[in-house]
C-alpha atoms as a PDB file:
ATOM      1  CA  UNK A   1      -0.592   3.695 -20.040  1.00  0.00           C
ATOM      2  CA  UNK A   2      -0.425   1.263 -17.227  1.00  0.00           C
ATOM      3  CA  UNK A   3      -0.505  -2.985 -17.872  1.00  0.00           C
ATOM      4  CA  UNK A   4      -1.202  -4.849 -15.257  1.00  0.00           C
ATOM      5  CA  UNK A   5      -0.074  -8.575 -15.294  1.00  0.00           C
ATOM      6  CA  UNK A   6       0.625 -11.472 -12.456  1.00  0.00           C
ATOM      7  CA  UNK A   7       3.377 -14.225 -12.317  1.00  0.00           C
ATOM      8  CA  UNK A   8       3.019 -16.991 -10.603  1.00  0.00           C
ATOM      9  CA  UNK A   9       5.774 -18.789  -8.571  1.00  0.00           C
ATOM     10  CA  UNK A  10       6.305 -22.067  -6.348  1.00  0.00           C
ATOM     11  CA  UNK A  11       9.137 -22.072  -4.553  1.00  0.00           C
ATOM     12  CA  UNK A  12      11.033 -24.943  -2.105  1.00  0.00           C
ATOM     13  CA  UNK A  13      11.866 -22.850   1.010  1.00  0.00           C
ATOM     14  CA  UNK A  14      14.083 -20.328   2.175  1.00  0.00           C
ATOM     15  CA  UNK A  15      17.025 -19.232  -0.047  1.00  0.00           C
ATOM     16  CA  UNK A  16      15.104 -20.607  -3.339  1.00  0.00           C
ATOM     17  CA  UNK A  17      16.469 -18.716  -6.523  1.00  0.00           C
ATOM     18  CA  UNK A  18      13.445 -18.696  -9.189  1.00  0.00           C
ATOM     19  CA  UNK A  19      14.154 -17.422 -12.673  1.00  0.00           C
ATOM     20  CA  UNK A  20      11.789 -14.654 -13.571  1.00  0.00           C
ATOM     21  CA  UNK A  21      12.879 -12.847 -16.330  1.00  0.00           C
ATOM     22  CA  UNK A  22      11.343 -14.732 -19.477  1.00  0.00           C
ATOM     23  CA  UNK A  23       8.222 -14.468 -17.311  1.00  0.00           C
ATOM     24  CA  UNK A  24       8.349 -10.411 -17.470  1.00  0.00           C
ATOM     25  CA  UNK A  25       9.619 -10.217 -20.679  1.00  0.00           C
ATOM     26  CA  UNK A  26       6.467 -12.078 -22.272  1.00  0.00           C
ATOM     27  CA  UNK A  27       4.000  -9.616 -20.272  1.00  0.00           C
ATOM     28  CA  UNK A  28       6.131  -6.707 -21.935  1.00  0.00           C
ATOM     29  CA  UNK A  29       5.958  -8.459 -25.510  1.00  0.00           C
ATOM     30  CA  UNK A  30       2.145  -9.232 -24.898  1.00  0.00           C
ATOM     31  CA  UNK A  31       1.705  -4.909 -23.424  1.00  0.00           C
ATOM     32  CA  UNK A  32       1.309  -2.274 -25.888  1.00  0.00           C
ATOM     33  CA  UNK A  33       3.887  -0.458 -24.023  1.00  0.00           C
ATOM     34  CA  UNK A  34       7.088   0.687 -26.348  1.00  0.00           C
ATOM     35  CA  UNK A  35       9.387   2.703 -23.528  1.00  0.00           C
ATOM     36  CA  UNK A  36       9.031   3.239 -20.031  1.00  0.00           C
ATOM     37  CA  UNK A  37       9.630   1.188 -16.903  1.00  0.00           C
ATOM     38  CA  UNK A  38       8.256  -2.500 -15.588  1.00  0.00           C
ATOM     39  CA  UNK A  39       7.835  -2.979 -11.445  1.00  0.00           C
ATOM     40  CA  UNK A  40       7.803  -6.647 -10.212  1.00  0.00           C
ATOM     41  CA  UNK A  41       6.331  -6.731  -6.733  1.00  0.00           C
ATOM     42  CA  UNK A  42       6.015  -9.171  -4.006  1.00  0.00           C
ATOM     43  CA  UNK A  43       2.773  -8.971  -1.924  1.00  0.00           C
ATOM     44  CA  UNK A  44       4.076 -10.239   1.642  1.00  0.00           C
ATOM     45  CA  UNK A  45       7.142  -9.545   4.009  1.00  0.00           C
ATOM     46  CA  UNK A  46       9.128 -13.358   3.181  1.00  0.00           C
ATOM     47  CA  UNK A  47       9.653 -12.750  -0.510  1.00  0.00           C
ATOM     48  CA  UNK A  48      12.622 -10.641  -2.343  1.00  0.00           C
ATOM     49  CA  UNK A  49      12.844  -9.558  -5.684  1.00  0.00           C
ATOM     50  CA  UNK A  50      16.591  -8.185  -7.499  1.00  0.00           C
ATOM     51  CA  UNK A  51      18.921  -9.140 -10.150  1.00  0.00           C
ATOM     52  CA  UNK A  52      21.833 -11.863 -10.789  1.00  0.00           C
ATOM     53  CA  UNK A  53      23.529 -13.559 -12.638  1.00  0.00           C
ATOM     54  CA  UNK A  54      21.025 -16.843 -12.667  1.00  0.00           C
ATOM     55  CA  UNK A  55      23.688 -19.742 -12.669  1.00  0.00           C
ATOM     56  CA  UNK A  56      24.370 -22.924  -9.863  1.00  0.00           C
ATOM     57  CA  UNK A  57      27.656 -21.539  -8.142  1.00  0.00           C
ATOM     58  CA  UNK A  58      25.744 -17.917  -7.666  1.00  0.00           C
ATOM     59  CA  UNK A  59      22.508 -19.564  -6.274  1.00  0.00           C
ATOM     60  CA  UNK A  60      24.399 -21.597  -4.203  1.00  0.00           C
ATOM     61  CA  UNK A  61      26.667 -18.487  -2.574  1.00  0.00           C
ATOM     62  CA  UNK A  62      23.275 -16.946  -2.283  1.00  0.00           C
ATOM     63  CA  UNK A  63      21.926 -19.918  -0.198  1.00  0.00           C
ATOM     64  CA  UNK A  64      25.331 -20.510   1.570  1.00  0.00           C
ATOM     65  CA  UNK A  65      26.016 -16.414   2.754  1.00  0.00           C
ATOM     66  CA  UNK A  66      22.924 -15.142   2.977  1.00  0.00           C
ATOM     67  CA  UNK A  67      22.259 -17.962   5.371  1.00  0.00           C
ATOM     68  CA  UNK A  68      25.147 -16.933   7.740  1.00  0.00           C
ATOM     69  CA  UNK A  69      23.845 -13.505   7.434  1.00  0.00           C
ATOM     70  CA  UNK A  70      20.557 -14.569   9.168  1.00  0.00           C
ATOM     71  CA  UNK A  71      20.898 -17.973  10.350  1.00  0.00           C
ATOM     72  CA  UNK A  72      17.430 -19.720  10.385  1.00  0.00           C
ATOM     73  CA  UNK A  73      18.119 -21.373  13.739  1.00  0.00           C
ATOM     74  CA  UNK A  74      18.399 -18.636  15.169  1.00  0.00           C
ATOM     75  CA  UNK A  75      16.615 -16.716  18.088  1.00  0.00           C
ATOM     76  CA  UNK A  76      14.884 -14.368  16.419  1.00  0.00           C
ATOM     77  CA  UNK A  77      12.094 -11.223  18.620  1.00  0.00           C
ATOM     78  CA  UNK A  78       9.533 -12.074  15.827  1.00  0.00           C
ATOM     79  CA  UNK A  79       9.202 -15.494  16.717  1.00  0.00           C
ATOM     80  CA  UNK A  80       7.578 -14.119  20.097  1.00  0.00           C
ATOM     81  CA  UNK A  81       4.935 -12.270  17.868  1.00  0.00           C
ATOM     82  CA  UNK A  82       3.421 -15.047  16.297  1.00  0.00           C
ATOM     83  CA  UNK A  83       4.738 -18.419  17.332  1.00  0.00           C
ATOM     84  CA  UNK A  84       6.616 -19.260  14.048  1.00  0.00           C
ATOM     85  CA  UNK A  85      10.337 -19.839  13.148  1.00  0.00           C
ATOM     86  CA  UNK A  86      10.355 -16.960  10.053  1.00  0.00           C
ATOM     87  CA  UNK A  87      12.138 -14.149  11.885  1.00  0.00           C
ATOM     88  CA  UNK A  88      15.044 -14.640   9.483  1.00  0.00           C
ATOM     89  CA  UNK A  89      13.074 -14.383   6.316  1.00  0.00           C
ATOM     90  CA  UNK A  90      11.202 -11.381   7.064  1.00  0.00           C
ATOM     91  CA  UNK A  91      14.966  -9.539   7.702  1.00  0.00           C
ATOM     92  CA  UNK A  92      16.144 -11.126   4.194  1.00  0.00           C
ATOM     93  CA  UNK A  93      13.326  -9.496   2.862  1.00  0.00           C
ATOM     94  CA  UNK A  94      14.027  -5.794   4.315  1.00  0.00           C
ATOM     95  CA  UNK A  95      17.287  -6.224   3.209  1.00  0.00           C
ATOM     96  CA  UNK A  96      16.915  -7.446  -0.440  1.00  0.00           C
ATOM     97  CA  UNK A  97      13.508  -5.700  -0.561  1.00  0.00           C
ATOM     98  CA  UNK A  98      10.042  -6.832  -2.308  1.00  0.00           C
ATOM     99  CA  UNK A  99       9.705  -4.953  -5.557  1.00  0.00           C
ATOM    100  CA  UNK A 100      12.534  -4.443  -8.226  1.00  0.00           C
ATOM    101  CA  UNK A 101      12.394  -1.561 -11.148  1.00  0.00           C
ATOM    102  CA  UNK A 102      13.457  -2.105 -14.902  1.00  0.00           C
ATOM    103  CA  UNK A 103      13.533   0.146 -17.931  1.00  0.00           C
ATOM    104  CA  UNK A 104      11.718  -0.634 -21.237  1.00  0.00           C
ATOM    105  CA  UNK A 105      13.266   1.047 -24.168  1.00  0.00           C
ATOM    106  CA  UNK A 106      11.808   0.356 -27.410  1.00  0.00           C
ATOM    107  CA  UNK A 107       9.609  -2.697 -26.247  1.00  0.00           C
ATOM    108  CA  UNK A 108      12.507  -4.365 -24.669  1.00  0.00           C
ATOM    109  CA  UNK A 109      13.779  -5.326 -21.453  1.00  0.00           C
ATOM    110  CA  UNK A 110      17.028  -3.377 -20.856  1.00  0.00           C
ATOM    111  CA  UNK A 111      18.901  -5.520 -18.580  1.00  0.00           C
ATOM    112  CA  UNK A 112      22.828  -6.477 -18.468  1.00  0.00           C
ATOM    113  CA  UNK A 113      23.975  -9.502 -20.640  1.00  0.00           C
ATOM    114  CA  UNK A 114      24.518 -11.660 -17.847  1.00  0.00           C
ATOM    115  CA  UNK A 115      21.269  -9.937 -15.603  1.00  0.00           C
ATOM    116  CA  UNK A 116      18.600 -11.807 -14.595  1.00  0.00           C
ATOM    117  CA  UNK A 117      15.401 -11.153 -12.795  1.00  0.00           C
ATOM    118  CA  UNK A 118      15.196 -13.227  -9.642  1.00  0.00           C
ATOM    119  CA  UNK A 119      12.429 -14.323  -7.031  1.00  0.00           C
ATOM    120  CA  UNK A 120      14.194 -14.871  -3.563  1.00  0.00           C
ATOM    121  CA  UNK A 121      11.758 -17.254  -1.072  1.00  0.00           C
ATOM    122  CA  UNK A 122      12.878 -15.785   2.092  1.00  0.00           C
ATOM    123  CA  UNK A 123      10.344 -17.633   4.484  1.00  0.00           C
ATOM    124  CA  UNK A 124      11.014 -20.693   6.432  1.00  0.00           C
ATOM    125  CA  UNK A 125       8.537 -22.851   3.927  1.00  0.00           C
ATOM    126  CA  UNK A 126       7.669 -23.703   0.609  1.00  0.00           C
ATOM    127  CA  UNK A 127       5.102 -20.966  -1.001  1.00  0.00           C
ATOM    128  CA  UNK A 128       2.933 -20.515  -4.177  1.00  0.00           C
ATOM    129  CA  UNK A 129       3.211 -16.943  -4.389  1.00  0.00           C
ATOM    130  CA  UNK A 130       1.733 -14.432  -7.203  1.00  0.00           C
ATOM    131  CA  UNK A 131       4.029 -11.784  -8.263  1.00  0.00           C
ATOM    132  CA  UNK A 132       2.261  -8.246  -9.389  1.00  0.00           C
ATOM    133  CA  UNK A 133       3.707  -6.934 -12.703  1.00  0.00           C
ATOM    134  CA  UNK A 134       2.784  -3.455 -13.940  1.00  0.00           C
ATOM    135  CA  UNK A 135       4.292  -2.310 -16.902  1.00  0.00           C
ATOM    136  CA  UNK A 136       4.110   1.528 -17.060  1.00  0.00           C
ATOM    137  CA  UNK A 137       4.994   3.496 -19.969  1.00  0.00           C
ATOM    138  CA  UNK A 138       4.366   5.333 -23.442  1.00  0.00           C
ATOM    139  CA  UNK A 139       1.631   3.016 -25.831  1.00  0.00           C
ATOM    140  CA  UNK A 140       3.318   1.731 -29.130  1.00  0.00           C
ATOM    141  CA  UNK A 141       0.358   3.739 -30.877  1.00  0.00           C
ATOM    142  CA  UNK A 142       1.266   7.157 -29.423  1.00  0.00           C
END
């Protein structure tokens, strides 16, 4: 059985942390899904999707490193391409990639006690994004 559900996020710009992971866990609780695996994915090439420990210092190493990684200000080839200033974001999002996996075992989210499921903005600008959730697994009536 296969559940289809959406999130939908706001974020503030580049390096933005978001909180996801009540978000998924109500689409499992309202699936009739009892084990199997939930995929989080992030139409577009600016957004990033893994797991952390959601708390100030770590958003703010995120923000802080990741931006010395691929410093916005820099020159970037993709900037040629289109005219905008996102070159950085769209090699954030390679890195950290636009889709993360969980398991569901017995209707739960099986994650760490100190996991979290994260939204990364990666682009230059605030966006309103929509975040595809498909929960994929065994129905609670099989």
């Amino acid at each position: 059985m296969v559940v289809t559900g959406y999130i939908p996020v706001r974020s503030h710009g580049q390096l933005d942390v978001l909180d996801i992971t009540n978000d998924v866990r109500n689409l499992i609780e309202g699936a009739a899904i009892q084990n199997g695996i939930v995929n989080i994915f992030c139409p577009g090439s600016t957004g990033a999707l893994t797991t952390i420990e959601f708390e100030p210092g770590l958003k703010a190493d995120i923000k802080e490193h990741f931006g010395k990684m691929f410093p916005r200000g820099e020159y970037y080839h993709h900037h040629e391409t289109w005219g905008d200033d996102n070159g950085s974001g769209h090699l954030l999002s390679a890195l950290i990639k636009t889709s993360f996996t969980a398991p569901i075992v017995e209707k739960r989210l099986a994650l760490g006690t100190w996991q979290q499921i994260v939204f990364i903005e990666c682009d230059t600008r605030a966006r309103s994004r929509e975040l595809i959730v498909q929960i994929i697994g065994d129905s609670q009536d099989v």
